[in-house]
N, C-alpha and C. Protein backbone atom coordinates (compact mmCIF):
# COMPACT_ATOMS: atom_id res chain seq x y z
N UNK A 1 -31.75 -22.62 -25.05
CA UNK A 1 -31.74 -23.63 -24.01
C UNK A 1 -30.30 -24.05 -23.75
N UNK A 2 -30.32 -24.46 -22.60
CA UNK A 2 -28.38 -24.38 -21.97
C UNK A 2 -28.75 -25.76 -21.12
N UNK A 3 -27.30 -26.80 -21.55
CA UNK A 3 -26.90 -27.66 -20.94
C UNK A 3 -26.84 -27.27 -19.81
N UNK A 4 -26.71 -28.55 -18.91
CA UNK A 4 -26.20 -28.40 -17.45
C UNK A 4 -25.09 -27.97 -17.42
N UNK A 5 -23.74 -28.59 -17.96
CA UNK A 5 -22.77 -28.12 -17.94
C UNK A 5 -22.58 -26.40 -18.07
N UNK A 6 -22.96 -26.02 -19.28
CA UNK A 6 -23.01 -24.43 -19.21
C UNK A 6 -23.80 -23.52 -18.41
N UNK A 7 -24.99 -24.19 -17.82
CA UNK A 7 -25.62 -23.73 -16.64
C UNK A 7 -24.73 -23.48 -15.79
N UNK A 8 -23.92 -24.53 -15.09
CA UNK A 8 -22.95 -24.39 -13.72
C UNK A 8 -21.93 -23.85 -14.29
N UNK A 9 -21.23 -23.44 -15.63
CA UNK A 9 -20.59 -22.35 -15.61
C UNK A 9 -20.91 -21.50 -15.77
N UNK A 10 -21.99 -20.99 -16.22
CA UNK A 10 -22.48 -19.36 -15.72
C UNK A 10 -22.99 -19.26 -14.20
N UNK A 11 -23.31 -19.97 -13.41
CA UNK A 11 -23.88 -20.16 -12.50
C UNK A 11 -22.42 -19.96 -11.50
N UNK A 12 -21.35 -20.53 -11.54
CA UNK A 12 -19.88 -20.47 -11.41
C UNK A 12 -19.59 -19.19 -11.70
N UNK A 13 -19.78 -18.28 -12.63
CA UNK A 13 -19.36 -17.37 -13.09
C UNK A 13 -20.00 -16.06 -12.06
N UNK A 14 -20.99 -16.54 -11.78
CA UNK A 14 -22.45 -15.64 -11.31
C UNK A 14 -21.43 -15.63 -9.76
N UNK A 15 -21.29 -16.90 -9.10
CA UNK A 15 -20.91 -16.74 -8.06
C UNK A 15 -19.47 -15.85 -7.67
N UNK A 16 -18.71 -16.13 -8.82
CA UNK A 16 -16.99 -15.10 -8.50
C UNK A 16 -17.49 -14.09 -8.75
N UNK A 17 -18.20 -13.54 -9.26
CA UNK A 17 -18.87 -12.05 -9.62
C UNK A 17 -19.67 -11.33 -8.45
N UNK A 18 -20.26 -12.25 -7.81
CA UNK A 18 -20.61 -11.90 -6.30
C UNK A 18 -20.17 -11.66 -5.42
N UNK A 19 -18.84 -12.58 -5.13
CA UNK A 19 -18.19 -12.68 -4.47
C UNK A 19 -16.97 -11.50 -4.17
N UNK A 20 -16.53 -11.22 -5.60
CA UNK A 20 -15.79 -10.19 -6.25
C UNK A 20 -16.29 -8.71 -5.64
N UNK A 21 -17.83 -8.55 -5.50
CA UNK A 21 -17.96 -7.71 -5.34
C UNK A 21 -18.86 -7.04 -4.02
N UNK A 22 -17.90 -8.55 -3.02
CA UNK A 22 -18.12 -7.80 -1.36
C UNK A 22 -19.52 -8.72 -0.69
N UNK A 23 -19.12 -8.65 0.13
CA UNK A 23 -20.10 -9.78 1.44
C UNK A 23 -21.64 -9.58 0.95
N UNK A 24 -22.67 -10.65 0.68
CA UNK A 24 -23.81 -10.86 0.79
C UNK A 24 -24.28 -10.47 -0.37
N UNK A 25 -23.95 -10.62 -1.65
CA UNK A 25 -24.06 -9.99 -2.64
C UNK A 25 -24.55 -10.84 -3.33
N UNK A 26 -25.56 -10.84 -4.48
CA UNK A 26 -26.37 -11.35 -5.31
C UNK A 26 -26.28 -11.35 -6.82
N UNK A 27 -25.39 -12.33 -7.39
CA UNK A 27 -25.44 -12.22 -8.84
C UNK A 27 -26.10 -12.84 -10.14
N UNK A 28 -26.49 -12.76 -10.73
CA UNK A 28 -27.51 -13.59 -11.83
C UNK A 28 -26.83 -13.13 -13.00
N UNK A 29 -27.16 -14.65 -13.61
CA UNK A 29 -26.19 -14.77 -14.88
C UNK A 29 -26.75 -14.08 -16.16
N UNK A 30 -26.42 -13.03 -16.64
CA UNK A 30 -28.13 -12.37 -17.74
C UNK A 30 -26.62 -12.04 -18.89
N UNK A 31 -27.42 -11.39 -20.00
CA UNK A 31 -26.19 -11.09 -21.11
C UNK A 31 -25.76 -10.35 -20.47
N UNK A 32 -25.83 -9.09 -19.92
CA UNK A 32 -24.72 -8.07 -19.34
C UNK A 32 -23.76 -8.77 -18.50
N UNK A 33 -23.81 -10.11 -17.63
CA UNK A 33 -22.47 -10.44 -17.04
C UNK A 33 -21.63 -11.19 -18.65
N UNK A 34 -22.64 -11.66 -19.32
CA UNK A 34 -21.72 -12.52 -20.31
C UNK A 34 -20.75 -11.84 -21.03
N UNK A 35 -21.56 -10.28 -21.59
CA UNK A 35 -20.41 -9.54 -21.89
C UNK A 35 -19.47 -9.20 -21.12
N UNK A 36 -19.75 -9.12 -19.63
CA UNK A 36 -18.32 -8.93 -19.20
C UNK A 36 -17.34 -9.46 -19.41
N UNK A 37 -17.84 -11.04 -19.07
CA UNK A 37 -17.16 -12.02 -18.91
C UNK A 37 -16.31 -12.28 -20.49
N UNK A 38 -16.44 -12.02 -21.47
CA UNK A 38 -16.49 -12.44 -22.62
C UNK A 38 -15.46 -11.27 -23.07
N UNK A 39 -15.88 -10.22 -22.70
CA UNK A 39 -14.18 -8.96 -22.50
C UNK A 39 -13.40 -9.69 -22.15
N UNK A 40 -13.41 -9.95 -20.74
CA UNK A 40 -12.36 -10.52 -19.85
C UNK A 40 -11.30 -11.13 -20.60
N UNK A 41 -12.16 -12.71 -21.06
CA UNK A 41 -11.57 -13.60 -22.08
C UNK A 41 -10.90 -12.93 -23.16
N UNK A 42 -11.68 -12.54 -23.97
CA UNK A 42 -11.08 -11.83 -24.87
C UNK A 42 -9.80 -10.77 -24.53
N UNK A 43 -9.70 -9.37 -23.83
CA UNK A 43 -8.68 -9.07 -22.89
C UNK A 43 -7.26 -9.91 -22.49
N UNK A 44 -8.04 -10.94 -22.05
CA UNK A 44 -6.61 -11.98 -21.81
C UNK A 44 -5.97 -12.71 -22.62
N UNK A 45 -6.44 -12.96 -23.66
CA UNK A 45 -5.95 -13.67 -25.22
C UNK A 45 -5.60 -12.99 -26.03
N UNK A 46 -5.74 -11.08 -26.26
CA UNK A 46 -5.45 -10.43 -26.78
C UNK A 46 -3.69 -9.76 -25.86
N UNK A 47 -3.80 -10.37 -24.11
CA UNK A 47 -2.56 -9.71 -23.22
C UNK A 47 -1.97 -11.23 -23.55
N UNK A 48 -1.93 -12.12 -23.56
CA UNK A 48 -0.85 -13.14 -23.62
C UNK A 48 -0.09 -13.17 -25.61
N UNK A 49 -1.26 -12.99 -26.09
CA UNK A 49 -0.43 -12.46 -27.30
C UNK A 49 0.32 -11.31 -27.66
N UNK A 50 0.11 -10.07 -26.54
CA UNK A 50 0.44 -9.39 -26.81
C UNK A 50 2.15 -9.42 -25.96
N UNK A 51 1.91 -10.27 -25.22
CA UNK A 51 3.51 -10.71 -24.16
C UNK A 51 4.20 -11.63 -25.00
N UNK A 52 3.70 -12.22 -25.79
CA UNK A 52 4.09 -13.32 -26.77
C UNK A 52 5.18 -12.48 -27.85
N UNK A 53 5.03 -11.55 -28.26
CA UNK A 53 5.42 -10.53 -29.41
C UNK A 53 6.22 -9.24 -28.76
N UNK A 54 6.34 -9.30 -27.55
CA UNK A 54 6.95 -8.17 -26.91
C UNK A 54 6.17 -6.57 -27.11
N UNK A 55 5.12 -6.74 -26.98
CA UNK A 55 4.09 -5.79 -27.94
C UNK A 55 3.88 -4.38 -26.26
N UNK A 56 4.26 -5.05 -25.67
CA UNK A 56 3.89 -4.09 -24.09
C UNK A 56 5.46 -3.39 -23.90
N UNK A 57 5.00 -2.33 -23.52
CA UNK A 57 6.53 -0.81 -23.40
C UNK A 57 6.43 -0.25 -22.27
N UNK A 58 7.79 -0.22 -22.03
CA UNK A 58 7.77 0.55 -20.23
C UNK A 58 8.35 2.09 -20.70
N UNK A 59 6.89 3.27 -20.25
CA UNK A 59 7.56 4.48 -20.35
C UNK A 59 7.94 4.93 -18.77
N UNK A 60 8.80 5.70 -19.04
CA UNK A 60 9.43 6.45 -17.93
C UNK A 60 9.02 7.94 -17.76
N UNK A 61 8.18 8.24 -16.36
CA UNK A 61 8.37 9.38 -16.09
C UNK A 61 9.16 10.08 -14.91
N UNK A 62 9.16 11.32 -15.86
CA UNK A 62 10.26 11.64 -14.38
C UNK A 62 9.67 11.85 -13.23
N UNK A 63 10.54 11.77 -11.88
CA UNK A 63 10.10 12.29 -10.84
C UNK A 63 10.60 13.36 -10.66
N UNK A 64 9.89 14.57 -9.86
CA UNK A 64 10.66 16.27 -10.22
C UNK A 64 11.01 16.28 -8.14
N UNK A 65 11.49 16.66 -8.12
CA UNK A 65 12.14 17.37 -6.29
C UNK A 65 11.33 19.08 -6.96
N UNK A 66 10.41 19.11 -5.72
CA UNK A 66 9.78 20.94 -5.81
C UNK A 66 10.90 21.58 -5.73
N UNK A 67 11.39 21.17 -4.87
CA UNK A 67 12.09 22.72 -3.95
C UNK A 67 12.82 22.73 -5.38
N UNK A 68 13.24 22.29 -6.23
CA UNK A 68 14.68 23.16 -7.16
C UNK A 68 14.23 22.35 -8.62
N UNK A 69 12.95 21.98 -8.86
CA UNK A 69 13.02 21.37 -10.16
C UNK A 69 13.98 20.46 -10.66
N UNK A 70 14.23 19.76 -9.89
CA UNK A 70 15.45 19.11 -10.10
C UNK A 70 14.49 17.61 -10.24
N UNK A 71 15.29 16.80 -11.39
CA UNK A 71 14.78 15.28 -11.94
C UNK A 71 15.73 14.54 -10.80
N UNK A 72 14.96 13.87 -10.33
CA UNK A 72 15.90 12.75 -9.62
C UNK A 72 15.64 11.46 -9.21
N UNK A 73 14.58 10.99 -10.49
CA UNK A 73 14.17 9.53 -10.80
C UNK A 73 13.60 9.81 -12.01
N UNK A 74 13.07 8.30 -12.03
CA UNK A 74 11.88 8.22 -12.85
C UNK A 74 11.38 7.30 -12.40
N UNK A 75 9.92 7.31 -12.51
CA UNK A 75 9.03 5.83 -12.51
C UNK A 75 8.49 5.15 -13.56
N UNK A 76 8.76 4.05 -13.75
CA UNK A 76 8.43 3.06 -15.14
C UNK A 76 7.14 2.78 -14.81
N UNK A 77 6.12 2.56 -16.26
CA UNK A 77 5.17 2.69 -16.15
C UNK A 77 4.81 1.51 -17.68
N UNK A 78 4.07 0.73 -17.40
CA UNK A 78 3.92 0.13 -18.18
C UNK A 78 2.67 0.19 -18.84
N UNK A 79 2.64 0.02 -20.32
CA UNK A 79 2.18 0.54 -21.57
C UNK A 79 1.62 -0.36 -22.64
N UNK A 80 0.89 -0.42 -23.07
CA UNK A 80 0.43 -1.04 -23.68
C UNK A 80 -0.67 -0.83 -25.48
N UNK A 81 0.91 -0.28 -26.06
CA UNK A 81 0.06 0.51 -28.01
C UNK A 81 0.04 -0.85 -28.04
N UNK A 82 -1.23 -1.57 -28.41
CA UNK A 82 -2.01 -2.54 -29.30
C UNK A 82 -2.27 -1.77 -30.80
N UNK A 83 -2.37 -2.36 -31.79
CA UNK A 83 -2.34 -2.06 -32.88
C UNK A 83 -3.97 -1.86 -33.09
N UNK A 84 -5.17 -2.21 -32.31
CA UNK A 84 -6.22 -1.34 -31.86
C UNK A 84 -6.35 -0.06 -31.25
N UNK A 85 -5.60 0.16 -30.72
CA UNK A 85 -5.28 1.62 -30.25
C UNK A 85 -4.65 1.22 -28.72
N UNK A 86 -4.36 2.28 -27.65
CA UNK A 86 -3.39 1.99 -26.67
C UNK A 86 -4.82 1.14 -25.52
N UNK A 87 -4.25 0.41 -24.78
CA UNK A 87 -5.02 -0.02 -23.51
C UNK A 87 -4.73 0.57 -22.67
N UNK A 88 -5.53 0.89 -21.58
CA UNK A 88 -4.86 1.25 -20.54
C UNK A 88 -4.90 0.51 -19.52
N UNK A 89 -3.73 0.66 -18.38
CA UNK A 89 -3.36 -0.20 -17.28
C UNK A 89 -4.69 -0.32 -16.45
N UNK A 90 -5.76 0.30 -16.34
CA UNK A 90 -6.76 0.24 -15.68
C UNK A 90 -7.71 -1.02 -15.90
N UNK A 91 -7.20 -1.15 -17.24
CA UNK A 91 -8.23 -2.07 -18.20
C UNK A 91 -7.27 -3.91 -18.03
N UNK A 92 -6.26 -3.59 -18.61
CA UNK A 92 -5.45 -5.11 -18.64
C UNK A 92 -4.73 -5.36 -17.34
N UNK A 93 -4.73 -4.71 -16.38
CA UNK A 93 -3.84 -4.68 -14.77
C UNK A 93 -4.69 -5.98 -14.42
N UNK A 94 -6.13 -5.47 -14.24
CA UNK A 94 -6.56 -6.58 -13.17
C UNK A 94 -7.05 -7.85 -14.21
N UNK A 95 -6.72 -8.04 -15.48
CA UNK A 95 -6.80 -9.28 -16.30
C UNK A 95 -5.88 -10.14 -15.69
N UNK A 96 -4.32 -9.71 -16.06
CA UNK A 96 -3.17 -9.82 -15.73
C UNK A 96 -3.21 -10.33 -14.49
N UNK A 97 -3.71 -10.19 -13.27
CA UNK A 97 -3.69 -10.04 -11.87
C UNK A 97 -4.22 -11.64 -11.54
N UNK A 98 -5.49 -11.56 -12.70
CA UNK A 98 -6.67 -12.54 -12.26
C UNK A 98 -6.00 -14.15 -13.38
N UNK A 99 -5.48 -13.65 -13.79
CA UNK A 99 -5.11 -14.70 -14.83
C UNK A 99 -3.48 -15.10 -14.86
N UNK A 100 -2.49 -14.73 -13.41
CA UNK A 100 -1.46 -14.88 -13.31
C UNK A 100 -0.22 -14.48 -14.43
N UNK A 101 -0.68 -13.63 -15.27
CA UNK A 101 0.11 -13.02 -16.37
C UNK A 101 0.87 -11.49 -15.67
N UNK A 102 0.58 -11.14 -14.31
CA UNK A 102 1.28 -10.20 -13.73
C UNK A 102 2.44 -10.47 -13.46
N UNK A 103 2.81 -11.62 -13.22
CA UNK A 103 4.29 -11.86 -13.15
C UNK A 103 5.00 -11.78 -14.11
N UNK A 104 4.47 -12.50 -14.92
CA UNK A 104 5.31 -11.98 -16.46
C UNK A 104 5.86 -10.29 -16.79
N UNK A 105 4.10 -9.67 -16.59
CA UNK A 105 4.50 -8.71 -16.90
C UNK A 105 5.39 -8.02 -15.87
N UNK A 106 5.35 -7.94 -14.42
CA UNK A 106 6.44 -7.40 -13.23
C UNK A 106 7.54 -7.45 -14.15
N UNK A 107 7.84 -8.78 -14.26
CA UNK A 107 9.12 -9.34 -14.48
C UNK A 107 10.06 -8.26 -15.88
N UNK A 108 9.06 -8.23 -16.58
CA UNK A 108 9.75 -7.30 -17.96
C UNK A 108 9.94 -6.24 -17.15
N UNK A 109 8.86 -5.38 -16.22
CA UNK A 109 8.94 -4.19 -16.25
C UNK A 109 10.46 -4.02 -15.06
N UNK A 110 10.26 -4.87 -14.40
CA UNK A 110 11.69 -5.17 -13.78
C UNK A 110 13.10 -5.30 -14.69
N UNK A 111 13.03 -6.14 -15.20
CA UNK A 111 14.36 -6.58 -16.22
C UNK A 111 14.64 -5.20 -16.67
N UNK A 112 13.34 -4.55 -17.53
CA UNK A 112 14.11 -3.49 -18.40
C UNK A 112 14.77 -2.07 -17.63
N UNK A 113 13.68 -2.23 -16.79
CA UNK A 113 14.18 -0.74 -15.34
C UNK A 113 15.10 -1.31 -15.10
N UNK A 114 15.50 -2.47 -14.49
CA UNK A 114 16.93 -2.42 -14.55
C UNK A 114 18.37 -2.14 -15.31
N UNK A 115 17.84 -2.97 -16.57
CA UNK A 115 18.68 -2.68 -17.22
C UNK A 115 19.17 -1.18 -18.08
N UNK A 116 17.90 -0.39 -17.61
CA UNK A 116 18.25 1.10 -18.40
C UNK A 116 18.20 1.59 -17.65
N UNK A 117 18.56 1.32 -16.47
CA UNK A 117 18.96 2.54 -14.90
C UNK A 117 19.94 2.00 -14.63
N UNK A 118 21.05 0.77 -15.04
CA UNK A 118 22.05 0.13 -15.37
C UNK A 118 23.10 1.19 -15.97
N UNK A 119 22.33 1.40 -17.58
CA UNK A 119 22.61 1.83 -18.66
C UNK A 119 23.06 3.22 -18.29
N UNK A 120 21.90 4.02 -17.76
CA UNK A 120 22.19 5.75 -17.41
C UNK A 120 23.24 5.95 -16.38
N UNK A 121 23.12 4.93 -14.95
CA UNK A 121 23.96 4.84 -14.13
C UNK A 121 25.61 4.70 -14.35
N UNK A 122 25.69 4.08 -15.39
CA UNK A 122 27.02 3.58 -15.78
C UNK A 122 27.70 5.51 -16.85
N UNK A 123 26.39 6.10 -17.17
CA UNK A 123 27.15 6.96 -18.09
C UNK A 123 26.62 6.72 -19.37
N UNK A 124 25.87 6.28 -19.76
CA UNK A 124 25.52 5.75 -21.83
C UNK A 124 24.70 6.82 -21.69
N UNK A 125 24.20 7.39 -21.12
CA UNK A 125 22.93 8.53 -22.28
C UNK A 125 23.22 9.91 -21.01
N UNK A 126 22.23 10.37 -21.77
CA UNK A 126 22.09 12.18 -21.65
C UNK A 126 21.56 12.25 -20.52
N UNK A 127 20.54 11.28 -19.82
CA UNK A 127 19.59 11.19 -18.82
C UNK A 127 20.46 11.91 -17.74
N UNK A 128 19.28 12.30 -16.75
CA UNK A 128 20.02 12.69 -15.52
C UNK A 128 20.46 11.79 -14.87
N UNK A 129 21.24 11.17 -14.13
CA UNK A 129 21.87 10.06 -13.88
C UNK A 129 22.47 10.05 -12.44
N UNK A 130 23.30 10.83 -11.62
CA UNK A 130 23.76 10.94 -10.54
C UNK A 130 22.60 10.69 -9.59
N UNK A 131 22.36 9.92 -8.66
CA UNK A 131 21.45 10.10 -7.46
C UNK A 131 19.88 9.52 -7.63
N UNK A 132 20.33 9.24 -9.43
CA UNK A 132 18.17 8.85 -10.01
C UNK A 132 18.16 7.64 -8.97
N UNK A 133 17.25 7.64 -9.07
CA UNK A 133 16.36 6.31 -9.11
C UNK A 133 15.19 5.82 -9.46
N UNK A 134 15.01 4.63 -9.57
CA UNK A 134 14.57 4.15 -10.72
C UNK A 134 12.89 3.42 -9.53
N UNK A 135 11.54 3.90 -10.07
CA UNK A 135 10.75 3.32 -9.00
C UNK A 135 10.02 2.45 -10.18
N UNK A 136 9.50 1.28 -9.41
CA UNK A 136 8.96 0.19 -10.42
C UNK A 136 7.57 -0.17 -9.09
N UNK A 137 6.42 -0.39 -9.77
CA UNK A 137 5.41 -0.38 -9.08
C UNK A 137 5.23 -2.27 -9.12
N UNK A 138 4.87 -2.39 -8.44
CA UNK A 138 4.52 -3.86 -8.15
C UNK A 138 2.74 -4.67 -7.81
N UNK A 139 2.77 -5.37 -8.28
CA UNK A 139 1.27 -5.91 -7.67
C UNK A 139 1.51 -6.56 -6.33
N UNK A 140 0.54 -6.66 -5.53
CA UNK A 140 0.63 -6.87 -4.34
C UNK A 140 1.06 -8.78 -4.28
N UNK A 141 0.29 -9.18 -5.22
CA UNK A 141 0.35 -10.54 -5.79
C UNK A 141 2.21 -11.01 -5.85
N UNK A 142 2.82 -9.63 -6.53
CA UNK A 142 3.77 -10.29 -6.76
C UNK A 142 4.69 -10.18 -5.24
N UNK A 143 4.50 -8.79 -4.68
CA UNK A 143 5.10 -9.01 -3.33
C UNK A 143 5.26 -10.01 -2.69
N UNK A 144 3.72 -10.90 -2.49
CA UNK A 144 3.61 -11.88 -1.74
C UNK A 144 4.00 -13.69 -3.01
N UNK A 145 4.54 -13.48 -3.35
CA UNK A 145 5.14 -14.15 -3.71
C UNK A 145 6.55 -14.97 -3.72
N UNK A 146 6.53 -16.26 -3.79
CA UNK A 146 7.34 -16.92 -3.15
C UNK A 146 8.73 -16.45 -3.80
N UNK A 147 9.79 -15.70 -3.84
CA UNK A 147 11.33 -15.70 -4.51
C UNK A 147 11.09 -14.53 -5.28
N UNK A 148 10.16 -14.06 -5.17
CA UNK A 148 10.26 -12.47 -5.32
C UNK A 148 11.18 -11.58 -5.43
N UNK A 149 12.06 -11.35 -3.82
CA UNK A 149 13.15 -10.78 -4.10
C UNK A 149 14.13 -11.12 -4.51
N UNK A 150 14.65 -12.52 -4.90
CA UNK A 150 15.49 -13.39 -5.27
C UNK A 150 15.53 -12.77 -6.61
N UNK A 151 13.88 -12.82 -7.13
CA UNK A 151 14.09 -12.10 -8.47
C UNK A 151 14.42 -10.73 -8.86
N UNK A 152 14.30 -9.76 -7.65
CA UNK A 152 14.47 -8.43 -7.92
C UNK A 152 16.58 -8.31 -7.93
N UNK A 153 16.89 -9.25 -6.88
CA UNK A 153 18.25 -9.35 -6.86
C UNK A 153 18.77 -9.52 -7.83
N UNK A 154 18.53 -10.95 -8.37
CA UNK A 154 18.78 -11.18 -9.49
C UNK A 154 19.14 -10.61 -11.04
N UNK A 155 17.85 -9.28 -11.24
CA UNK A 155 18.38 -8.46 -12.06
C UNK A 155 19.00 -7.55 -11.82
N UNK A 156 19.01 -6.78 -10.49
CA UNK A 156 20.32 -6.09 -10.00
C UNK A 156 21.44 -6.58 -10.22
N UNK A 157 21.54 -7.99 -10.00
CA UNK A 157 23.16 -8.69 -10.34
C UNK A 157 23.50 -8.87 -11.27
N UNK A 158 22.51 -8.99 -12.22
CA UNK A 158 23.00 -9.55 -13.91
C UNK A 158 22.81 -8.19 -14.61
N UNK A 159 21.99 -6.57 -14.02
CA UNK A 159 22.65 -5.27 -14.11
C UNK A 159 23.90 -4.34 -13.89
N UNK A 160 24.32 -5.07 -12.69
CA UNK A 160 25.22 -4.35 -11.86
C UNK A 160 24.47 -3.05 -11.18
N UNK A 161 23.02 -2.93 -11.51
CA UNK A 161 22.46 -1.86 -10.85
C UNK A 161 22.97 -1.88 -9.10
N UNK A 162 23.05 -0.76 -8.63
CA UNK A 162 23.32 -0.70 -7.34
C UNK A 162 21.70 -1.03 -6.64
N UNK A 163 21.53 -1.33 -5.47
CA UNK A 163 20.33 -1.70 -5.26
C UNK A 163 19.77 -0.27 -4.67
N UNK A 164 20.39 0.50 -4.37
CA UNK A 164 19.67 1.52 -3.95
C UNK A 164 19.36 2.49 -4.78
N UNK A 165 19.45 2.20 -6.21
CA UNK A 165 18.73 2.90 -7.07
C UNK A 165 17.38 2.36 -7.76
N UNK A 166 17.27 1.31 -7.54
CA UNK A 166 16.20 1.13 -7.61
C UNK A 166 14.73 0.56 -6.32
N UNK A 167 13.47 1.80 -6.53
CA UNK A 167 12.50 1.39 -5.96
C UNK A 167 11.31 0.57 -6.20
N UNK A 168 11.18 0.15 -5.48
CA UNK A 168 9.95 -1.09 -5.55
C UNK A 168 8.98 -0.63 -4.61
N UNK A 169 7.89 -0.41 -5.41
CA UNK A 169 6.24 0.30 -4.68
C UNK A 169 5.37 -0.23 -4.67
């Protein structure tokens, strides 16, 4: 038996779940939404601790040019080995998204692309380096966000990255 109170939050819950999933749609609150819902939570307390500890890694892949095999970027890609095994972006993206922790994470995956397309640009490593550039994917959330590019500037300036090496997608 369920309070009122927990009634109208599953009942609350029932409705973003409907809503979520497109015009005229019908949701009822049964254990299969609870487990969703109860991932979710869980998901997001397991991603803010895991931002808490620096526990999330940006890998880089290259980008190849056909015509001559030639490397002439990379795109950062953000990562996530949990000491449960790896998550994937499919899974914690739209936590992140729904729970305003995408900025955070943009923000690292920004800082560090900058700063190690900084790093190669200047000459420190083996990387291919002349002409790379560096592509960093973005949530749409963060596009439309207020000082956005202020912030993308920002680590260009405190990189010295040139701005035209790095892309924003």
């Amino acid at each position: 038996e369920q309070d009122a109170t927990s009634m109208l939050r599953d009942a609350d819950i029932a409705l973003y779940e409907a809503k979520g999933s497109g015009r005229d749609r019908v949701r009822t609150f049964g254990k299969e939404l609870r487990q969703v819902v109860q991932g979710r939570v869980d998901l997001d307390r397991r991603l803010r601790a895991a931002l808490a500890v620096s526990e999330l890694t940006v890998a880089y892949q290259p980008i190849i040019r056909l015509a001559d095999s030639t490397t002439v970027g990379f795109e950062a890609l953000i990562r996530w080995p949990s000491a449960d095994g790896n998550v994937e972006p499919d899974r914690f993206i739209p936590v992140a998204e729904e729970t305003g922790q995408i900025f955070e994470i943009g923000d690292l995956v920004l800082r560090r692309t900058s700063a190690l397309a900084a790093s190669m640009n200047a000459g420190s490593s083996d990387w291919p380096r002349t002409g790379s550039v560096y592509a960093v994917n973005v949530s749409g959330l963060q596009l439309a966000r207020r000082g956005f590019s202020a912030m993308v500037a920002q680590h260009l300036d405190e990189t010295g990255l040139p701005g035209n090496a790095l892309m924003v997608e």
